[in-house]
Protein backbone atom coordinates (compact mmCIF):
# COMPACT_ATOMS: atom_id res chain seq x y z
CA UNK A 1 -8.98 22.04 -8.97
CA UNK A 2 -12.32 20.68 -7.28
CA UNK A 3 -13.56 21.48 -10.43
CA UNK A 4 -10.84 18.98 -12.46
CA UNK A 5 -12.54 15.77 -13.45
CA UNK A 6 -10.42 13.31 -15.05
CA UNK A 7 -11.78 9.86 -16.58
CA UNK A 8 -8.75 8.42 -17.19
CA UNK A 9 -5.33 8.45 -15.35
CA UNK A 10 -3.22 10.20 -18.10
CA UNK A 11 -5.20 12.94 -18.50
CA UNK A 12 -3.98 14.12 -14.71
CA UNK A 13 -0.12 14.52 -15.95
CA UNK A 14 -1.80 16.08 -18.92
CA UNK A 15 -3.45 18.71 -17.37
CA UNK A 16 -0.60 20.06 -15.35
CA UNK A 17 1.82 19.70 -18.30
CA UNK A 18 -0.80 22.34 -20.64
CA UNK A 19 -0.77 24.47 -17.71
CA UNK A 20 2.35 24.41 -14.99
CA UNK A 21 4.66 22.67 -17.33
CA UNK A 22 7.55 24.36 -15.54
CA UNK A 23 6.38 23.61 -12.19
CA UNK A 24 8.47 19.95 -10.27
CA UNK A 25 6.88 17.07 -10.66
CA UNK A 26 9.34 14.06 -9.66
CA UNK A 27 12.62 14.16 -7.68
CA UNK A 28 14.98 11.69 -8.40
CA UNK A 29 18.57 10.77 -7.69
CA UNK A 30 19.34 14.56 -7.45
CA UNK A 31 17.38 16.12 -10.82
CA UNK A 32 14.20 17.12 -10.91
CA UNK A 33 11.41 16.35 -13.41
CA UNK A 34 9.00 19.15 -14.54
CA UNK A 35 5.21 18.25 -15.76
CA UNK A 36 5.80 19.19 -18.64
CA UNK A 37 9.16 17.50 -19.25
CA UNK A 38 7.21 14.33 -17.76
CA UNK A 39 4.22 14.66 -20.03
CA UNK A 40 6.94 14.34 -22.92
CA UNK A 41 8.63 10.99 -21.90
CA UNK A 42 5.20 9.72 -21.25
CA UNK A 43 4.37 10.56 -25.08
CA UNK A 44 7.97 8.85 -26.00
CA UNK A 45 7.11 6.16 -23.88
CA UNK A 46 3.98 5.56 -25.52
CA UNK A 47 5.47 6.20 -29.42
CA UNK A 48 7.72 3.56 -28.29
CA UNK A 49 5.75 1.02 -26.73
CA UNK A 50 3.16 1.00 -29.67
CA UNK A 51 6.03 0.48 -32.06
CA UNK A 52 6.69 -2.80 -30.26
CA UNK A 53 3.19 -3.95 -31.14
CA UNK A 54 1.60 -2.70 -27.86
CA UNK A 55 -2.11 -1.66 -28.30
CA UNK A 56 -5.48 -1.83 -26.77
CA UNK A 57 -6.36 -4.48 -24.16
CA UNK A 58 -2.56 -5.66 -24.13
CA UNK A 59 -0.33 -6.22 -20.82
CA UNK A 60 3.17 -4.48 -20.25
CA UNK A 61 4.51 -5.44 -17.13
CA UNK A 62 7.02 -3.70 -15.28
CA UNK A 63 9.46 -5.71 -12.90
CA UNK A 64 10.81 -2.97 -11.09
CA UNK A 65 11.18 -0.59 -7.89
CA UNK A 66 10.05 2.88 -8.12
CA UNK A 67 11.55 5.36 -10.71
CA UNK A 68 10.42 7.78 -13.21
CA UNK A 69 10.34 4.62 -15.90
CA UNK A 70 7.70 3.17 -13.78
CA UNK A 71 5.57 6.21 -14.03
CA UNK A 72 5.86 6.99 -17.66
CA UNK A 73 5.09 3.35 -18.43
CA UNK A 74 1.82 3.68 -16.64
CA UNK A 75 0.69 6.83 -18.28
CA UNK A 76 1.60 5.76 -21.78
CA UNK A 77 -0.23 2.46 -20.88
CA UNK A 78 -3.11 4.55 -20.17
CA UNK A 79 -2.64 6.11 -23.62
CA UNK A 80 -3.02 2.99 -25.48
CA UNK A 81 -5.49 1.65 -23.61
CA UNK A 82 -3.02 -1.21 -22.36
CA UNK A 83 -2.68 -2.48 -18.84
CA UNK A 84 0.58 -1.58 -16.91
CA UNK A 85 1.38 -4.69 -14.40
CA UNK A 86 3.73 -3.09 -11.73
CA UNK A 87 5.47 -5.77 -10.03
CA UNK A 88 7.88 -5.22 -7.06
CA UNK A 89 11.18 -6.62 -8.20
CA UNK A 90 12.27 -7.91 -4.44
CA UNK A 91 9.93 -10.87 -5.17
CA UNK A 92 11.69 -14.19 -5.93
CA UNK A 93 11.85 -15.50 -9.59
CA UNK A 94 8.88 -18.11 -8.62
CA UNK A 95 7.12 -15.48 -7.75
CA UNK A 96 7.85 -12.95 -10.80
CA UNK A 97 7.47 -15.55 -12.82
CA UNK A 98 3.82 -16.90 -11.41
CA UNK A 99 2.76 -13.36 -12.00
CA UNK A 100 3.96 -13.24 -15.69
CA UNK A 101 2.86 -16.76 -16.79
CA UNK A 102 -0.91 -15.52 -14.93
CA UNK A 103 -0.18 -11.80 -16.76
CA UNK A 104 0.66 -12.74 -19.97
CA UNK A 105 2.30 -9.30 -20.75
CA UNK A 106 3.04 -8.62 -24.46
CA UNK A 107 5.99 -6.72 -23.17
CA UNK A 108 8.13 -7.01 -19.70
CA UNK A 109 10.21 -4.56 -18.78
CA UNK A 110 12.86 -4.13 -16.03
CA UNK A 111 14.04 -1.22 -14.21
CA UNK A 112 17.45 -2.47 -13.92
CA UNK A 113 18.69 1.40 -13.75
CA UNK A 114 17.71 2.39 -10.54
CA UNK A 115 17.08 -1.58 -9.03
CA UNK A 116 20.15 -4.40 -8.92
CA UNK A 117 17.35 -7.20 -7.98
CA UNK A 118 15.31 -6.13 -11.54
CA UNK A 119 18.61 -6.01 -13.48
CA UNK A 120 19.00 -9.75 -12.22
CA UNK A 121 15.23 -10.76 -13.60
CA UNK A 122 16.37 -9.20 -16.25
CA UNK A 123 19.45 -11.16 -16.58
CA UNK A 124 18.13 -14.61 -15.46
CA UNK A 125 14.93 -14.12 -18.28
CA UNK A 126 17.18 -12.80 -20.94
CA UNK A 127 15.86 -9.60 -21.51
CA UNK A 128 17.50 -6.57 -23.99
CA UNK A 129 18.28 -3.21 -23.87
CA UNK A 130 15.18 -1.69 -24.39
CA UNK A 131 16.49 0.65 -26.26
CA UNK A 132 13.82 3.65 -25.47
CA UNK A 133 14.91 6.96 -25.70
CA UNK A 134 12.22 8.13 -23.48
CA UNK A 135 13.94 5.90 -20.65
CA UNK A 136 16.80 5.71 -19.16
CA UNK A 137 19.74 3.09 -20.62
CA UNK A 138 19.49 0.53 -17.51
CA UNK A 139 15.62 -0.30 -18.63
CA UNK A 140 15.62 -4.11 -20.48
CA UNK A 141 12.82 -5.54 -22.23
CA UNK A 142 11.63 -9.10 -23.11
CA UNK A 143 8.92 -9.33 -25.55
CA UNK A 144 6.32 -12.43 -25.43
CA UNK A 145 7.13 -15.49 -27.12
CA UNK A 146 3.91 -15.34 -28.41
CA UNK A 147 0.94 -12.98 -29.40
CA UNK A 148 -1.20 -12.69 -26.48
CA UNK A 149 -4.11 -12.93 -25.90
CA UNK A 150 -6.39 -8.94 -25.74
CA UNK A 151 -8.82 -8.18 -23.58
CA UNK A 152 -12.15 -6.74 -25.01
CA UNK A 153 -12.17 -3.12 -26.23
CA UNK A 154 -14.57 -1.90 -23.16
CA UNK A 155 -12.05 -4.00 -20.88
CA UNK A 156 -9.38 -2.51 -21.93
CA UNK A 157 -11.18 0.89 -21.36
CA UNK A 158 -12.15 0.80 -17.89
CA UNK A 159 -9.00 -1.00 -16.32
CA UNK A 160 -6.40 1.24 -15.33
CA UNK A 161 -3.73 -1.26 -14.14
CA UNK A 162 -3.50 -4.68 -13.19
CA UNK A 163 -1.92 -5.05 -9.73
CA UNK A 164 -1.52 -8.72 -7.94
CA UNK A 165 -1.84 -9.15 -4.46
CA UNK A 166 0.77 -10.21 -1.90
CA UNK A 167 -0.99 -13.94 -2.27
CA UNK A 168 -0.29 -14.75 0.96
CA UNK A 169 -2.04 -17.71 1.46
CA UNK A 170 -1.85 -19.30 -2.13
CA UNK A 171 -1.45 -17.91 -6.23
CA UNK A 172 -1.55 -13.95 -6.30
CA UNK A 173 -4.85 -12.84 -8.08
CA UNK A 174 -4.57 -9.98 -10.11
CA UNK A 175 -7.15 -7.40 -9.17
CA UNK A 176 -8.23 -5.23 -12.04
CA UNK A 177 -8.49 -1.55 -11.04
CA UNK A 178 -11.14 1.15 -12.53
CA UNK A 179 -9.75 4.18 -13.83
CA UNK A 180 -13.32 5.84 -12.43
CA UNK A 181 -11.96 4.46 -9.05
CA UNK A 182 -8.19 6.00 -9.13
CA UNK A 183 -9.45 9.18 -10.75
CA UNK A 184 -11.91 9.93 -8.04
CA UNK A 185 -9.66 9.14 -4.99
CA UNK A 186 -6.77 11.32 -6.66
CA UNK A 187 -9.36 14.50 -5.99
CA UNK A 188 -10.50 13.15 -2.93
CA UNK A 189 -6.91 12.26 -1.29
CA UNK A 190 -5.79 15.74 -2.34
CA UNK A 191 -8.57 17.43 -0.76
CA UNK A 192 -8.33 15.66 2.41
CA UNK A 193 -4.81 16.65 2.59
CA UNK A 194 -5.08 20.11 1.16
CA UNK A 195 -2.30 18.97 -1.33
CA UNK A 196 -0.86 22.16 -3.33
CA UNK A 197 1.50 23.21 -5.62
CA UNK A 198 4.45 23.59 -2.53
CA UNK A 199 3.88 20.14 -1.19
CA UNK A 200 6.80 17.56 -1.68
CA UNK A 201 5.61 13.96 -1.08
CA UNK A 202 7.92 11.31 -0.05
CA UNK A 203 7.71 7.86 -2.63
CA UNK A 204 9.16 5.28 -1.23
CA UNK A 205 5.65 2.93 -1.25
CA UNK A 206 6.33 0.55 -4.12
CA UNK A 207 4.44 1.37 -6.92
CA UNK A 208 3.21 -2.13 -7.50
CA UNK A 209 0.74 -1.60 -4.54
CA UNK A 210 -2.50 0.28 -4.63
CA UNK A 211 -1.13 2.81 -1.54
CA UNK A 212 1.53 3.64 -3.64
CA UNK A 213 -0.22 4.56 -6.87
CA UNK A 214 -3.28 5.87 -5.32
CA UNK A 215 -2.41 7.43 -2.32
CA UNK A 216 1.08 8.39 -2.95
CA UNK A 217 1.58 8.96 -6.97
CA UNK A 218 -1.85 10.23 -8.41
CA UNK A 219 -3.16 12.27 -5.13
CA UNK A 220 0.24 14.30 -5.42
CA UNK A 221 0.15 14.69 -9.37
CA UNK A 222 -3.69 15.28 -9.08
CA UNK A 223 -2.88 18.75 -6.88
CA UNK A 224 0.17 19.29 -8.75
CA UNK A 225 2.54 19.02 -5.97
CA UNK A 226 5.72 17.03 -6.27
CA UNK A 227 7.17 13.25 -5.25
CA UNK A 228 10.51 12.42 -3.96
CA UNK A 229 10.96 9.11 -6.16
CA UNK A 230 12.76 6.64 -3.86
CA UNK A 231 13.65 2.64 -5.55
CA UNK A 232 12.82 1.53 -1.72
CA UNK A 233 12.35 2.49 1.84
CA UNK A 234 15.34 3.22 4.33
CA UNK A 235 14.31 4.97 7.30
CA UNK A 236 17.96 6.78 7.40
CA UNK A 237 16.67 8.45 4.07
CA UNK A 238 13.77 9.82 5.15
CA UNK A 239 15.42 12.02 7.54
CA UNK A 240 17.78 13.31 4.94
CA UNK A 241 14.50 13.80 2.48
CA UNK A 242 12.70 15.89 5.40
CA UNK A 243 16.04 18.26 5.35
CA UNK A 244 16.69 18.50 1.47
CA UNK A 245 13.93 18.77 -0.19
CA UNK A 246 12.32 19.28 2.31
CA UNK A 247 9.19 16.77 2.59
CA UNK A 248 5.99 18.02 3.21
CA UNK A 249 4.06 14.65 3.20
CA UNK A 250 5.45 11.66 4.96
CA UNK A 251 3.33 8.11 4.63
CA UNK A 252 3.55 4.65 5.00
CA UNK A 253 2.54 1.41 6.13
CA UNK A 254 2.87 1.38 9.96
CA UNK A 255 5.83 -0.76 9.74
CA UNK A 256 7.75 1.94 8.14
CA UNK A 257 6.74 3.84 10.54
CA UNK A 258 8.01 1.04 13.56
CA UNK A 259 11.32 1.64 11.51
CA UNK A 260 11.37 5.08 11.35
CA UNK A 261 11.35 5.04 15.27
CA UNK A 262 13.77 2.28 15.33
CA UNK A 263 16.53 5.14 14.26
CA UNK A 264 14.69 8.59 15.85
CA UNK A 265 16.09 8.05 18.92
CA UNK A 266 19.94 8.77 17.82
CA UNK A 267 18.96 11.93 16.08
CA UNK A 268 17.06 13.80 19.18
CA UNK A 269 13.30 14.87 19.52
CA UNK A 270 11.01 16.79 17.19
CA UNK A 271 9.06 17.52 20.19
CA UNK A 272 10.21 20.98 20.55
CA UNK A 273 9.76 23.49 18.01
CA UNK A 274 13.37 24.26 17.18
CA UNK A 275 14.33 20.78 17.00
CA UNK A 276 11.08 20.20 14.73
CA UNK A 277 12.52 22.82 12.28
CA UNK A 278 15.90 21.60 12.06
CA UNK A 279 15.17 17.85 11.46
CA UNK A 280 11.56 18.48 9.53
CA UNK A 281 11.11 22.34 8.54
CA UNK A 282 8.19 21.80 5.80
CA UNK A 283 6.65 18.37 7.49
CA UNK A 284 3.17 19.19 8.36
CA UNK A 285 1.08 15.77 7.14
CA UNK A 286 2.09 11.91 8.85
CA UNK A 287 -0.16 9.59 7.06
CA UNK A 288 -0.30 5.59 7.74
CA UNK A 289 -2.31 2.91 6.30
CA UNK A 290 -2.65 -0.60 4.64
CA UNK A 291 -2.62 -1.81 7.89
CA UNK A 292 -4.00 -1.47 11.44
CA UNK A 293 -2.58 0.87 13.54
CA UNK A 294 -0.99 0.00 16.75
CA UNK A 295 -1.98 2.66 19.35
CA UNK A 296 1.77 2.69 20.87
CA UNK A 297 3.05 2.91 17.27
CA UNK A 298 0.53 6.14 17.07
CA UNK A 299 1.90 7.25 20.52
CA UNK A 300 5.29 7.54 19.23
CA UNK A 301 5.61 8.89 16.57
CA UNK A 302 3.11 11.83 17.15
CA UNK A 303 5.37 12.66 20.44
CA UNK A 304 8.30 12.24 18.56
CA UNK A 305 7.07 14.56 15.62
CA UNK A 306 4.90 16.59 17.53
CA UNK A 307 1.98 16.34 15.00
CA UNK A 308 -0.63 14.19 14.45
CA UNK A 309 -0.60 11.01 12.38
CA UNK A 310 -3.51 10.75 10.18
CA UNK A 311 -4.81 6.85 9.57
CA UNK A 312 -7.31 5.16 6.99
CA UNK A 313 -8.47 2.23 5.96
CA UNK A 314 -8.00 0.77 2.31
CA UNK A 315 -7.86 -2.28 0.15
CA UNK A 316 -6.11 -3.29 -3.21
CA UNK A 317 -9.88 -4.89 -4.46
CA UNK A 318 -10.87 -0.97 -4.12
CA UNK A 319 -9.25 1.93 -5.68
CA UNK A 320 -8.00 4.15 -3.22
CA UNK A 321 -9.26 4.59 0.93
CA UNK A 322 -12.67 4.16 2.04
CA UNK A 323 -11.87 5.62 4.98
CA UNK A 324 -10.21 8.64 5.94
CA UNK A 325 -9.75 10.73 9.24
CA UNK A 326 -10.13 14.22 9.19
CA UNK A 327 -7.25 17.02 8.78
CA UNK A 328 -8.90 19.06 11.15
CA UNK A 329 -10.01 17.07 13.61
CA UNK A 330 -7.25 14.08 14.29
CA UNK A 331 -8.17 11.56 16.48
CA UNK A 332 -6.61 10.24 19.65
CA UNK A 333 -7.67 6.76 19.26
CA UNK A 334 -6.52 4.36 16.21
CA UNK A 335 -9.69 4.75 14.20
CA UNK A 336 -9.35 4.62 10.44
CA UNK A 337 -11.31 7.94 10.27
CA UNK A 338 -14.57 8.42 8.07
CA UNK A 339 -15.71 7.10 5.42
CA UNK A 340 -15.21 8.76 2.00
CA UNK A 341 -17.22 10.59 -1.08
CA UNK A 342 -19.07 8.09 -2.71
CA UNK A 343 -18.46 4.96 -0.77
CA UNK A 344 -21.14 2.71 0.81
CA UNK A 345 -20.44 0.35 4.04
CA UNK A 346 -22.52 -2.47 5.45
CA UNK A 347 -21.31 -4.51 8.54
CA UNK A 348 -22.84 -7.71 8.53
CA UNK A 349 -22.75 -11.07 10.08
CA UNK A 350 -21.33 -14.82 7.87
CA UNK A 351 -24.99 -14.44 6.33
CA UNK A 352 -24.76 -11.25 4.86
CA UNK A 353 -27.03 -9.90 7.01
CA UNK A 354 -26.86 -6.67 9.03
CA UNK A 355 -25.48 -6.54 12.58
CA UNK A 356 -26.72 -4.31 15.86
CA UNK A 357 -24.94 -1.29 15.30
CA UNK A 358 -21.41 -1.06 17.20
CA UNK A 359 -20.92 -4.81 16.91
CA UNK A 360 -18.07 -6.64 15.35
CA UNK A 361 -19.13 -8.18 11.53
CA UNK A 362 -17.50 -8.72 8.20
CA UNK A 363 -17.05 -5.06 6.38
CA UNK A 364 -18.89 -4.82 2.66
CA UNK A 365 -18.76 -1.58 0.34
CA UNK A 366 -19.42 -0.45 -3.00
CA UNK A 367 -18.19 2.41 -4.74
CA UNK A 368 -16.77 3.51 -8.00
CA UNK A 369 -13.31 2.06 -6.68
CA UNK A 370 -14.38 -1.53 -6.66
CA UNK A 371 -12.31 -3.62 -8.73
CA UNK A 372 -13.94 -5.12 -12.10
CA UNK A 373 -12.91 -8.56 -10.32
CA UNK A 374 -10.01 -10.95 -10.59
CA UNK A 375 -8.53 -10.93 -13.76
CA UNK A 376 -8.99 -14.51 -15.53
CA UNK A 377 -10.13 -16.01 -11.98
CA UNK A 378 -13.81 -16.12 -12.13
CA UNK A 379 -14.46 -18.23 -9.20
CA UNK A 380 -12.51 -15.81 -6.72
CA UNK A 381 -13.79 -12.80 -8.49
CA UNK A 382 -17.86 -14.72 -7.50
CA UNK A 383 -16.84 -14.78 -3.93
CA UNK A 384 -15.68 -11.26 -3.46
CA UNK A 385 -18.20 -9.52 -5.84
CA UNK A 386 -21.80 -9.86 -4.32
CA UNK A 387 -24.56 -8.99 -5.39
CA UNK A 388 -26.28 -4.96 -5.77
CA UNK A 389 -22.57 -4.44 -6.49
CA UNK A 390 -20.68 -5.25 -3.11
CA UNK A 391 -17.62 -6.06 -2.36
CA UNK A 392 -16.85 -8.36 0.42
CA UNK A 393 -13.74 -6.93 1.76
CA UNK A 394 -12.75 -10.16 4.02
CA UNK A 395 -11.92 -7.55 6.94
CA UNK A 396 -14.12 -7.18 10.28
CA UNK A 397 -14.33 -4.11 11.85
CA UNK A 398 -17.30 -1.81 13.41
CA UNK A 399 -18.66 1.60 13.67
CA UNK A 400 -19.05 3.66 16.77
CA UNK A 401 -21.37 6.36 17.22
CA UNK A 402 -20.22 8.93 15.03
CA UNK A 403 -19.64 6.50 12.05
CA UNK A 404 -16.04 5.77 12.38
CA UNK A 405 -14.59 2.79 11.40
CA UNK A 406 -12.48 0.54 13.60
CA UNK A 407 -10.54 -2.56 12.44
CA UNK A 408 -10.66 -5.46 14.06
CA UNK A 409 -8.67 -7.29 11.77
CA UNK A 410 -8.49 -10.20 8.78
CA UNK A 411 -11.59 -12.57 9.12
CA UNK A 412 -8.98 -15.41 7.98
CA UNK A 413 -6.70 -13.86 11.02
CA UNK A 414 -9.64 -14.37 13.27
CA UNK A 415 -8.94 -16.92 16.51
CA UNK A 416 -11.33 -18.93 18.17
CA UNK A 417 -9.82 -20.34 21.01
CA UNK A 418 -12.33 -21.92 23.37
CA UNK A 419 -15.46 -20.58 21.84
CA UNK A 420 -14.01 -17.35 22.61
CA UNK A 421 -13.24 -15.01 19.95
CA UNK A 422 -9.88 -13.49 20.18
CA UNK A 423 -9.05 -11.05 17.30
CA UNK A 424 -4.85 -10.58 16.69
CA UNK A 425 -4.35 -6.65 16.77
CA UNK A 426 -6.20 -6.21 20.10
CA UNK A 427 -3.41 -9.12 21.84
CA UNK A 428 -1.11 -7.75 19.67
CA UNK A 429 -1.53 -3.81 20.52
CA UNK A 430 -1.32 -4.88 24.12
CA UNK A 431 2.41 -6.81 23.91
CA UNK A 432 3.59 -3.89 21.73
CA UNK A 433 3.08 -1.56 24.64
CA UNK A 434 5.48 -3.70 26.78
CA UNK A 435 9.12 -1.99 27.18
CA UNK A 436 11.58 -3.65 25.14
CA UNK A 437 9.52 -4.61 22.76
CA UNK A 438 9.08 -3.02 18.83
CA UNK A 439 6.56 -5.03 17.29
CA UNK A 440 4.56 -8.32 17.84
CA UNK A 441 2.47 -10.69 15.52
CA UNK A 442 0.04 -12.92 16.87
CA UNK A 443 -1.28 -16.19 15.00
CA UNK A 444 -3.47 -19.27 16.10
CA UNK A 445 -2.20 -22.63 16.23
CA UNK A 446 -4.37 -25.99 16.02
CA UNK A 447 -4.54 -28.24 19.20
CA UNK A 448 -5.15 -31.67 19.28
CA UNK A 449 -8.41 -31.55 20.52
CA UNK A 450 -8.84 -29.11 17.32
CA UNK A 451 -9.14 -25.94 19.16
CA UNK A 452 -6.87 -23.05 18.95
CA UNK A 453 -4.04 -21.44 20.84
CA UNK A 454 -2.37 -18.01 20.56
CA UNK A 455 0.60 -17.70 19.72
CA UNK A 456 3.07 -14.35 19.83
CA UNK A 457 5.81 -13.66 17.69
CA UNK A 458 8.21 -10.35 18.86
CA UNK A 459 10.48 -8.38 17.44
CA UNK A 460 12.41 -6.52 19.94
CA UNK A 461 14.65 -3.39 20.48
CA UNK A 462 17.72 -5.65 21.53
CA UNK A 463 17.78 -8.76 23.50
CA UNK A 464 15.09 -11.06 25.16
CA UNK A 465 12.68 -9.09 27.41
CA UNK A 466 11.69 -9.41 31.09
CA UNK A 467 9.43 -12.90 30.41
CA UNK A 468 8.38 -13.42 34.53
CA UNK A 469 7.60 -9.63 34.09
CA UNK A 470 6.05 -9.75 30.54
CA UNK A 471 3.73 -12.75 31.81
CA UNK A 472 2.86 -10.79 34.48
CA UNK A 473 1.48 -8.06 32.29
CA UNK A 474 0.06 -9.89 30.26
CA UNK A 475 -2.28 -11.31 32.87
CA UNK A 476 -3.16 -8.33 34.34
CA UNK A 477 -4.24 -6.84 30.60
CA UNK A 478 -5.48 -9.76 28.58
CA UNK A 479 -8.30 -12.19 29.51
CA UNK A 480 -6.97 -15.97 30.07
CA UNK A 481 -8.44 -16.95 26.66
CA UNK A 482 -6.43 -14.13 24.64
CA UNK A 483 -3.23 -15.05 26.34
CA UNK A 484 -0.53 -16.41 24.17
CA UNK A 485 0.29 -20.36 24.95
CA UNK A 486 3.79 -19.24 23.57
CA UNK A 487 5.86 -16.25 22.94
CA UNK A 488 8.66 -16.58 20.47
CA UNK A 489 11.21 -13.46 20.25
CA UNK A 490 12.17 -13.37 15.96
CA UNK A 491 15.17 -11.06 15.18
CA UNK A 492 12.01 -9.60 12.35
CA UNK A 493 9.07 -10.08 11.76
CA UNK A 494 8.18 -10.96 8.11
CA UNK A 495 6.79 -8.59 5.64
CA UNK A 496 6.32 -8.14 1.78
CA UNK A 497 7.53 -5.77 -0.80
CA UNK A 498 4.84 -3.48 0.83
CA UNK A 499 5.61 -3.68 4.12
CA UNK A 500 2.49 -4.94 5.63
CA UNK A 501 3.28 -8.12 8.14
CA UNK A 502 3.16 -11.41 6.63
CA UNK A 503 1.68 -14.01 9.41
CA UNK A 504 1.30 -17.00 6.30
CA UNK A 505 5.17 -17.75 7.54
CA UNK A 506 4.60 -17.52 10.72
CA UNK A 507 1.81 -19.96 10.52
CA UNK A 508 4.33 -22.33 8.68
CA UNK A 509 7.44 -22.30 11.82
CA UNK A 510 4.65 -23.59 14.16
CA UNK A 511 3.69 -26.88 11.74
């Protein structure tokens, strides 16, 4: 397989289809999809799509949660040449509708069959039956009221998919992903995992995110293993999927992980080995990323599993992790591991300029993964895209002395509160390590004298925790400057589709 080169993403389905087309590919709602039986809906899919005037340099997008559908569409999009727009149907109509008007997909399609949130897009926009034997019956389509407008030829080429950001803080930008990018993290994920034939990943990132289609969907077809398709996350399921079929490869943003936890502790310990077999007898890989990793987050769930849990570091402006840490060598701390083939790093200060090595500075790469830029957003696409083909990332972090990367967290997310720098994970892995309490978001709010305060939002286990004991601890761990003015318990904290914390409202219930 090390030997396996693909240059673009449907030749990986391809290649397992010519020669395991037997083996299982996808698991979903209780069949089971072989490559080769996968290859052939991705063919129909494509037949299909072209009849409907889909060709080179066009957009389909696909408002939907994950399901086979989802996965043929990007294949046959990679077929034609066309860019596949996954969009995560739990966003609001604005929102699905910013993203389509920015877009401008020829074709829209929902996956109303396995998602009752699509099947109401699909209803409010007025979308058909599809009408695609290669899908299933609950898929609708809308076509464009008008010809839209194609992307050049060598575009059209290099772009695998189109995927828009959470957009936070304003529009969502489309970032426009390399096929060299995806195709070379698919081998390198699968290495770092020793992904085989026998592995059984669980799918339950949405495919509209880069974690989900890198990490999750063309690692585990790259190595010819297997995905347990899931429309969304429920941390009940993932116990049942670690019994029947038996999931090999559990990942997910940390806060899938925080409610994973949530429900372990009604269903006993993994910690011994007979109890590990019962409730996880194939489990032998935790991954997290997409976000920072809390080190009592970490704590748990490798005591409750009794294995390690594997972290790295990643971005949707770059296809697939920078960072990795090591199979063989997991580390105790939350590092996002090392970084990976082909990817350069420079930590540097406002200026661009290099830092002392160990110190805090803004994180730049370059790589085969980095996007091709914004997609119709020129200005945004100038101020990420440097110059000698860097990316500026927007994250800080540093290296320590054996070149592993630490995250200190969103430059935007950064804190100055008396001339002091005070970065948010640090305060906020310190509250999360207080009893009672299950996760904790920290924010800065403006003063009138136009400094900044800190300001803790928790999500707790049940209740309001010990506060005279909770200040206490908090003064003995945390300098005065990084204490929080204010602590407000939340019954949860708020997250998107992908389940990375969203601090934008938080920001807003303190104005």
């Amino acid at each position: 397989m090390s030997s396996f080169r693909p240059v673009h993403l449907h030749e990986i389905p391809r290649y397992w289809a010519s020669r395991a087309p037997d083996a299982p590919c996808l698991y979903e709602a209780g069949a089971v999809i072989r490559y080769g039986e996968l290859m052939h809906r991705i063919e129909g899919v494509r037949d299909w799509l072209a009849a409907q005037g889909v060709g080179v340099g066009d957009r389909v997008m696909v408002v939907g949660e994950n399901c086979s559908e989802m996965v043929s569409v990007l294949f046959a999009c990679s077929l034609l040449q066309a860019w596949p727009v996954n969009v995560n149907a739990r966003l609001s109509p604005r929102e699905v509708d910013t993203i389509r008007a920015h877009a401008e997909p020829q074709l829209t399609l929902f996956t109303g069959n396995v998602s009752d949130v699509a099947a109401a897009h699909a209803a409010r926009l007025g979308a058909v039956p599809a009408g695609c034997t290669a899908m299933s019956d609950g898929v609708s389509a809308l076509r464009a009221s008008h010809a839209t407008a194609r992307v050049s030829d060598d575009e059209a080429r290099a772009v695998a998919t189109l995927i828009y950001t959470s957009g936070t803080t304003g529009a969502p930008k489309g970032v426009m992903v390399p096929h060299a990018g995806l195709t070379q993290f698919a081998r390198i994920s699968a290495q770092s995992r020793d992904l085989g034939a026998g592995d059984i990943a669980y799918a339950a990132l949405p495919m509209s995110h880069v974690f989900g289609i890198a990490t999750v969907l063309m690692a585990t077809l790259y190595a010819g293993a297997a995905l347990f398709l899931r429309p969304r996350f429920d941390a009940d399921d993932v116990f049942a999927a670690l019994a029947s079929p038996g999931v090999t490869i559990l990942q997910g943003v940390p806060t899938m992980f925080t409610r994973i936890m949530a429900v372990a502790s009604g269903r006993g310990s993994a910690s011994s080995s007979l109890d590990a077999q019962a409730l996880a007898p194939r489990l032998r890989y935790l991954y997290t990323g997409g976000a920072p990793l809390d080190p009592t987050l970490k704590r748990d769930v490798e005591a409750w599993f009794g294995q390690p849990l594997h972290h790295g570091y990643g971005i949707t402006e770059y296809a697939g992790s920078l960072f990795l840490t090591r199979q063989d060598a997991p580390r105790d701390d939350c590092s996002a591991g090392y970084i990976v083939e082909g990817v350069e790093i420079a930590i540097t200060d406002a200026d661009g300029l290099p830092v002392p090595a160990g110190e805090r500075g803004q994180i730049r790469v370059r790589g085969p993964g980095v996007m091709r830029g914004y997609y119709r957003n020129p200005a945004q696409t100038a101020e990420a895209l440097l110059p000698g083909g860097w990316l500026n990332t927007g994250d800080l972090g540093y290296l320590d002395a054996d070149g592993a990367l630490f995250i200190s967290g969103r430059s935007k997310d950064l804190i100055i509160r008396s001339g002091f720098n005070v970065y948010p994970i640090e305060v906020e892995a310190v509250i999360n390590a207080f009893p009672g309490v299950r996760q904790s978001a920290v924010v800065g709010r403006r003063t009138p004298d136009g400094n900044e305060e800190v300001v803790a939002f928790i999500e707790t286990h049940g209740g309001d925790p010990d506060r005279p004991a909770l200040d206490a601890y908090l003064r003995d761990s945390l300098a005065p400057y990084k204490r929080p003015a204010e602590i407000r318990v939340i019954d949860t904290i708020p997250t998107t589709a992908s389940g990375k914390l969203l601090k934008q409202p938080l920001r807003a219930m303190l104005e």
